[in-house]
Protein backbone atom coordinates (compact mmCIF):
# COMPACT_ATOMS: atom_id res chain seq x y z
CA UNK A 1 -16.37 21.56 14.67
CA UNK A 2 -15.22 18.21 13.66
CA UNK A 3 -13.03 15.53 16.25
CA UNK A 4 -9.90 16.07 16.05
CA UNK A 5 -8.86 12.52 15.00
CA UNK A 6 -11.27 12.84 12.23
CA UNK A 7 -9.45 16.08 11.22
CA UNK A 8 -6.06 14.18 11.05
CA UNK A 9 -7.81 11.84 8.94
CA UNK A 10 -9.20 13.76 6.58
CA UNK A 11 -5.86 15.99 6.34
CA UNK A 12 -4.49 12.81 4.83
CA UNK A 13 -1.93 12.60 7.76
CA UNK A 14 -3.36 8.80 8.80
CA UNK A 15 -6.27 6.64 9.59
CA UNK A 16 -8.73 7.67 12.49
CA UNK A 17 -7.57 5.09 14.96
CA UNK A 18 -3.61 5.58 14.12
CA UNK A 19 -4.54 9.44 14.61
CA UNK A 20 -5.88 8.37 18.12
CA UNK A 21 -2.80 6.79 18.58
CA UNK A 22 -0.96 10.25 18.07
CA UNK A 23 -3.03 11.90 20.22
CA UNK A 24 -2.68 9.54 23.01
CA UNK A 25 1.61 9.89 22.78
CA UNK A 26 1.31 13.80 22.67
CA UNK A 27 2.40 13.57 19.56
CA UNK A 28 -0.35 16.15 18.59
CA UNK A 29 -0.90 19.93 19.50
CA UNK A 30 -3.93 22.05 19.03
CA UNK A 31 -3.15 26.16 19.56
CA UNK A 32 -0.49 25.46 21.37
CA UNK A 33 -1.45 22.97 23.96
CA UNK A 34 -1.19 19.23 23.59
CA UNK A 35 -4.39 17.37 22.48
CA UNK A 36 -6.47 15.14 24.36
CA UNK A 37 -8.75 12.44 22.86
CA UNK A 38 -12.14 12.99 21.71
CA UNK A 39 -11.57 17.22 21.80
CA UNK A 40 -12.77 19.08 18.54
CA UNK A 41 -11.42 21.60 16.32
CA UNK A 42 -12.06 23.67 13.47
CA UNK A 43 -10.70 24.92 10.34
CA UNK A 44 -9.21 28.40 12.37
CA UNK A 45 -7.49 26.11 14.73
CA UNK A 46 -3.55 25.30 14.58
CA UNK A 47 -2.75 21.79 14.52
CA UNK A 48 0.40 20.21 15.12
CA UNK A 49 1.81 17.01 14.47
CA UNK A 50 5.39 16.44 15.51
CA UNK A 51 5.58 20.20 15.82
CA UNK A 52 4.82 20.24 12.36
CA UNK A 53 1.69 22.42 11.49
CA UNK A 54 -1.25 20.78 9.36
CA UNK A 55 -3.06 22.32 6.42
CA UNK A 56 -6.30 21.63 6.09
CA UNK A 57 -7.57 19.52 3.76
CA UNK A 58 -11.09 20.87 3.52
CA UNK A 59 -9.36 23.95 2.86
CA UNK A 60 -7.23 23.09 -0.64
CA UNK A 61 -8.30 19.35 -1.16
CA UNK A 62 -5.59 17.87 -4.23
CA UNK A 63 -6.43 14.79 -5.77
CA UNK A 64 -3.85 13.45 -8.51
CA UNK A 65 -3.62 10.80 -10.92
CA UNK A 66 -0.16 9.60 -10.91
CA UNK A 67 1.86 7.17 -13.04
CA UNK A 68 4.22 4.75 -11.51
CA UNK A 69 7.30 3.74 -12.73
CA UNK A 70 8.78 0.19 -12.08
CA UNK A 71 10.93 0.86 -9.09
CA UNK A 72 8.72 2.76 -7.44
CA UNK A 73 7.59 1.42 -3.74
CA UNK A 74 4.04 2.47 -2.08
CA UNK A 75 4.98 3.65 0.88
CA UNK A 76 6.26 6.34 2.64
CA UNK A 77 8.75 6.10 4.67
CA UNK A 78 11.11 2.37 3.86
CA UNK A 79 15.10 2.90 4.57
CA UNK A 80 15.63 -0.55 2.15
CA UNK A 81 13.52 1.39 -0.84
CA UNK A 82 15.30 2.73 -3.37
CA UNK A 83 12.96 5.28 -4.41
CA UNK A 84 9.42 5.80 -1.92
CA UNK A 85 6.50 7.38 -4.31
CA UNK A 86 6.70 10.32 -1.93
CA UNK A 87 10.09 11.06 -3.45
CA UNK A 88 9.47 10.13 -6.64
CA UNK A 89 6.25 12.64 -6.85
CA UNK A 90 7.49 15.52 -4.52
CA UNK A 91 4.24 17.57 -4.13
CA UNK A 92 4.63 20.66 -1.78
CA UNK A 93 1.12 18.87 0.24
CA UNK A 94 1.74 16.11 1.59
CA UNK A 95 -0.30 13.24 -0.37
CA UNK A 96 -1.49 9.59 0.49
CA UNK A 97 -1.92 6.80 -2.25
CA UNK A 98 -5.22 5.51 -2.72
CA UNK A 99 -4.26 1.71 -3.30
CA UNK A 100 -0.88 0.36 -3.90
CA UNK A 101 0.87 -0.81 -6.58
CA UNK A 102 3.85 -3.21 -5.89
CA UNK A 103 7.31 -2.55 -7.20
CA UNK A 104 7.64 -4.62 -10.31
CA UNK A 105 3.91 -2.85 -11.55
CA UNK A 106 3.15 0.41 -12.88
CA UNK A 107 0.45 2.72 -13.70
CA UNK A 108 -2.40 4.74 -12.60
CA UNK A 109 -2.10 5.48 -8.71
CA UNK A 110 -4.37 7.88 -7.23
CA UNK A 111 -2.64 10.44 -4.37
CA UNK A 112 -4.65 12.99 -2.30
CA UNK A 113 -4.87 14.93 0.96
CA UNK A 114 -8.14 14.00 0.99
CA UNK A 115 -8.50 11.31 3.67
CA UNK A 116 -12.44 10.48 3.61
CA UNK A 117 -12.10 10.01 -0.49
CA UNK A 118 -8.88 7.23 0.41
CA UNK A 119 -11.24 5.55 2.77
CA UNK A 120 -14.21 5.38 0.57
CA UNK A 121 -11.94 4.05 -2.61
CA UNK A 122 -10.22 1.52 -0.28
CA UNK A 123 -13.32 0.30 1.34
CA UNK A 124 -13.46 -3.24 -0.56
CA UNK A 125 -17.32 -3.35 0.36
CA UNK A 126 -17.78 -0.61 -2.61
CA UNK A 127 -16.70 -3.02 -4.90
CA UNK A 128 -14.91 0.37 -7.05
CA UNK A 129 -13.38 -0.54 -10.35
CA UNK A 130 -9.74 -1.30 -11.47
CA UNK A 131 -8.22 -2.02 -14.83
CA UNK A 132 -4.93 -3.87 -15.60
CA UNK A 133 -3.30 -4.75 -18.45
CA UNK A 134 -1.46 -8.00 -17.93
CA UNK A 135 0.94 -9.56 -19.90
CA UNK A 136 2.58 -13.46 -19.27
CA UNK A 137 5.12 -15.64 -19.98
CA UNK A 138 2.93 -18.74 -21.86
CA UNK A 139 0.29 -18.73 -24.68
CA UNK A 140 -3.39 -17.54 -22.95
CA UNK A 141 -5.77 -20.14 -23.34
CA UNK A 142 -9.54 -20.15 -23.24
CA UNK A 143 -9.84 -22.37 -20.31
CA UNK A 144 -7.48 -19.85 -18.55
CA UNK A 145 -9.60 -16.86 -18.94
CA UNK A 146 -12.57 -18.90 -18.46
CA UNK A 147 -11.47 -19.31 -14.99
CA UNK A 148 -9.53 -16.26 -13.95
CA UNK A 149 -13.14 -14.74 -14.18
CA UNK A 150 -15.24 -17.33 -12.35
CA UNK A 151 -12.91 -16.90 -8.81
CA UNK A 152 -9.58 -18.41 -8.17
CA UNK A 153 -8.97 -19.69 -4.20
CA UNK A 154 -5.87 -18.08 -2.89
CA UNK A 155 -4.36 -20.63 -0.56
CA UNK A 156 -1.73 -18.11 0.62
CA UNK A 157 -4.41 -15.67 1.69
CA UNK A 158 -7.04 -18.55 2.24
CA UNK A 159 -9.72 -16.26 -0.04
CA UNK A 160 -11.39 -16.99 -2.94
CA UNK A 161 -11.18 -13.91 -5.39
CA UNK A 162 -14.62 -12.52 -6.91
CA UNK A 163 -16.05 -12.33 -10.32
CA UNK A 164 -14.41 -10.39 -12.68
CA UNK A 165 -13.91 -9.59 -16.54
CA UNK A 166 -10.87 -10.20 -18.78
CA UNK A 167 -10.52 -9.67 -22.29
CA UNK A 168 -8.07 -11.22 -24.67
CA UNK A 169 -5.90 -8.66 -26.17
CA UNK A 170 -2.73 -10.53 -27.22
CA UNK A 171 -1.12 -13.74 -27.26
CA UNK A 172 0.27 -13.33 -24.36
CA UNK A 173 -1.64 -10.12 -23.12
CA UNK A 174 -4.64 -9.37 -21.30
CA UNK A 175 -6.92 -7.30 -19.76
CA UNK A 176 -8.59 -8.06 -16.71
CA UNK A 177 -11.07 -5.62 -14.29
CA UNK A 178 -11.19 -6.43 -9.90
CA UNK A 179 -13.90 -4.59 -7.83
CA UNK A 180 -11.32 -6.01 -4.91
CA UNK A 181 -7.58 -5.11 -3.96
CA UNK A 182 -6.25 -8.23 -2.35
CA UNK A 183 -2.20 -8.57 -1.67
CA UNK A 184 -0.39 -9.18 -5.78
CA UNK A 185 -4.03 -10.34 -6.49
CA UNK A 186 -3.61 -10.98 -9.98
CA UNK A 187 0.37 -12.34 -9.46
CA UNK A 188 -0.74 -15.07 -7.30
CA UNK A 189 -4.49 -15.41 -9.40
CA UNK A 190 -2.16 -16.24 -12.60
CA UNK A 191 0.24 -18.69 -10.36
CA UNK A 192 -2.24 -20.90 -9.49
CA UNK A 193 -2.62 -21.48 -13.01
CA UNK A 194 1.13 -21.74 -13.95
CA UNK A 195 1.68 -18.34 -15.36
CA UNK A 196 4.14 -15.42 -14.36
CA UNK A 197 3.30 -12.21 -14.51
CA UNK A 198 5.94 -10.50 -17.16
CA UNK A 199 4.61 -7.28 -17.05
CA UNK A 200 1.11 -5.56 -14.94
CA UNK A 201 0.04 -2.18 -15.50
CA UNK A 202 -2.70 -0.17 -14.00
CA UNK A 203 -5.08 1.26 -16.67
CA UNK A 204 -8.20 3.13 -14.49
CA UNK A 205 -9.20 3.41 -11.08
CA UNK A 206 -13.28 3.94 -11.07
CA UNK A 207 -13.30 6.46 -13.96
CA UNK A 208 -9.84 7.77 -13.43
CA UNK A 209 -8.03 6.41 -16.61
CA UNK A 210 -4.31 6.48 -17.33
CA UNK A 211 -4.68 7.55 -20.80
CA UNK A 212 -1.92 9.79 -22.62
CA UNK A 213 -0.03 10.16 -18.74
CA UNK A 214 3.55 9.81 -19.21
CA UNK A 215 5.35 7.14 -16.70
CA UNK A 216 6.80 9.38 -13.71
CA UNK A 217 4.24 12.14 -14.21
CA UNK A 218 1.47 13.22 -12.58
CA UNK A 219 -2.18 15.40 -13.52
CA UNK A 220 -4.42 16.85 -11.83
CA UNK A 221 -7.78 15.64 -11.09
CA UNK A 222 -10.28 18.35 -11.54
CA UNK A 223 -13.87 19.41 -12.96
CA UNK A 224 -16.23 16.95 -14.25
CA UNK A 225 -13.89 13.76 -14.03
CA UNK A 226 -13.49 15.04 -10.14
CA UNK A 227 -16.95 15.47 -9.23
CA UNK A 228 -17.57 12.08 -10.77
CA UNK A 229 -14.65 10.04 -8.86
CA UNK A 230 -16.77 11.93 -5.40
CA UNK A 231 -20.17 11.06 -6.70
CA UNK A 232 -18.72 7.46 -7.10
CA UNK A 233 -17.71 7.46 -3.99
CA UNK A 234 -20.68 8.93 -2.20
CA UNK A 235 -19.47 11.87 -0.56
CA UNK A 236 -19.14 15.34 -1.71
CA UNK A 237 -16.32 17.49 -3.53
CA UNK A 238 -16.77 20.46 -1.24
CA UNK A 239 -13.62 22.67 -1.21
């Protein structure tokens, strides 16, 4: 048995406290009768969320890797977007993004139904792995890259980012690694120094890299490189 705003969570439907939320407007059914808060449930249970019934995540967990076009906006429901990813992907199970990517990026997004794996790849405590390629509108200079990667202050967000690695690829391109996922992190990072960001592109999440994906498609995330991204992540791929 497992509480039932757990169970929403892990369905990929929301966060625990936005599924308590739910709950609380009788928004949520369980066999036929609305929910209350703190009840429990199982996997044989019927659960419905705006009369629309929930399929277990335990039961058929799908994790994708997913490449983002330019265009594209994180989010699921926006009447001003031209294009949500939820369109753009259109998977018969309904899918969360594990991290965003703003609209002028693209690359490697991670979707699933699997709402404990979103929480643990989100959490920034974890300090989990991402890869960009970056590229700018000036000449990179040494003194640049020297500080990108010691911490830049973030007066907008009053933070100070934390260590991280870049590595010269280009003139004008780089690579650069973030164990955090602060708002256009690496936008306002190369600001403060008087670049723009031309172009930004998500290489790998953790060990989830973008590789040979085509922009717009999707793959599946199975076998060893799945039972890796859950070891990473402490929890177990149990489907």
């Amino acid at each position: 048995m497992t509480r039932l705003n757990k169970y929403l969570a892990e369905c990929g439907l929301c966060s625990r406290r936005e599924a308590d939320k739910l709950i609380d407007q009788g928004r949520v059914y369980v066999n036929g009768q609305r929910a209350v808060s703190g009840m429990k449930v199982c996997d044989r249970d019927i659960v419905e969320v705006n009369h629309q019934r929930l399929q277990s995540a335990a039961a058929s967990k799908v994790v994708l890797a997913y490449n983002k076009p330019v265009g594209i906006t994180c989010t699921e429901k926006d009447r001003y977007a031209e294009k949500t990813i939820v369109e753009a992907v259109n998977y018969p199970v309904r899918l969360t993004y594990a991290g965003r990517l703003d609209k002028a990026s693209d690359g490697l997004i991670i979707l699933t139904n699997d709402g404990e794996l979103i929480q643990r790849m989100m959490k920034g405590a974890n300090g989990h792995e991402k890869e960009y390629l970056v590229k700018v509108d000036r000449e990179l200079t040494e003194e640049f890259l020297t500080k990108m990667a010691q911490g830049v202050y973030l007066r907008e967000l009053d933070a100070t980012t934390r260590l991280c690695t870049l590595k010269r690829i280009g003139k004008y391109t780089f690579q650069i690694t973030l164990t955090q996922g602060l708002n256009r992190q690496i936008r306002r990072m190369c600001g403060c120094f008087g670049y723009n960001v031309k172009s930004l592109t998500r290489i790998r999440v953790m060990n989830i890299e973008l590789n040979g994906l085509k922009s717009g498609e999707y793959r599946e995330i199975k076998g060893q490189e799945r039972e890796t991204l859950y070891r990473l992540c402490g929890i177990s791929d149990s489907q």
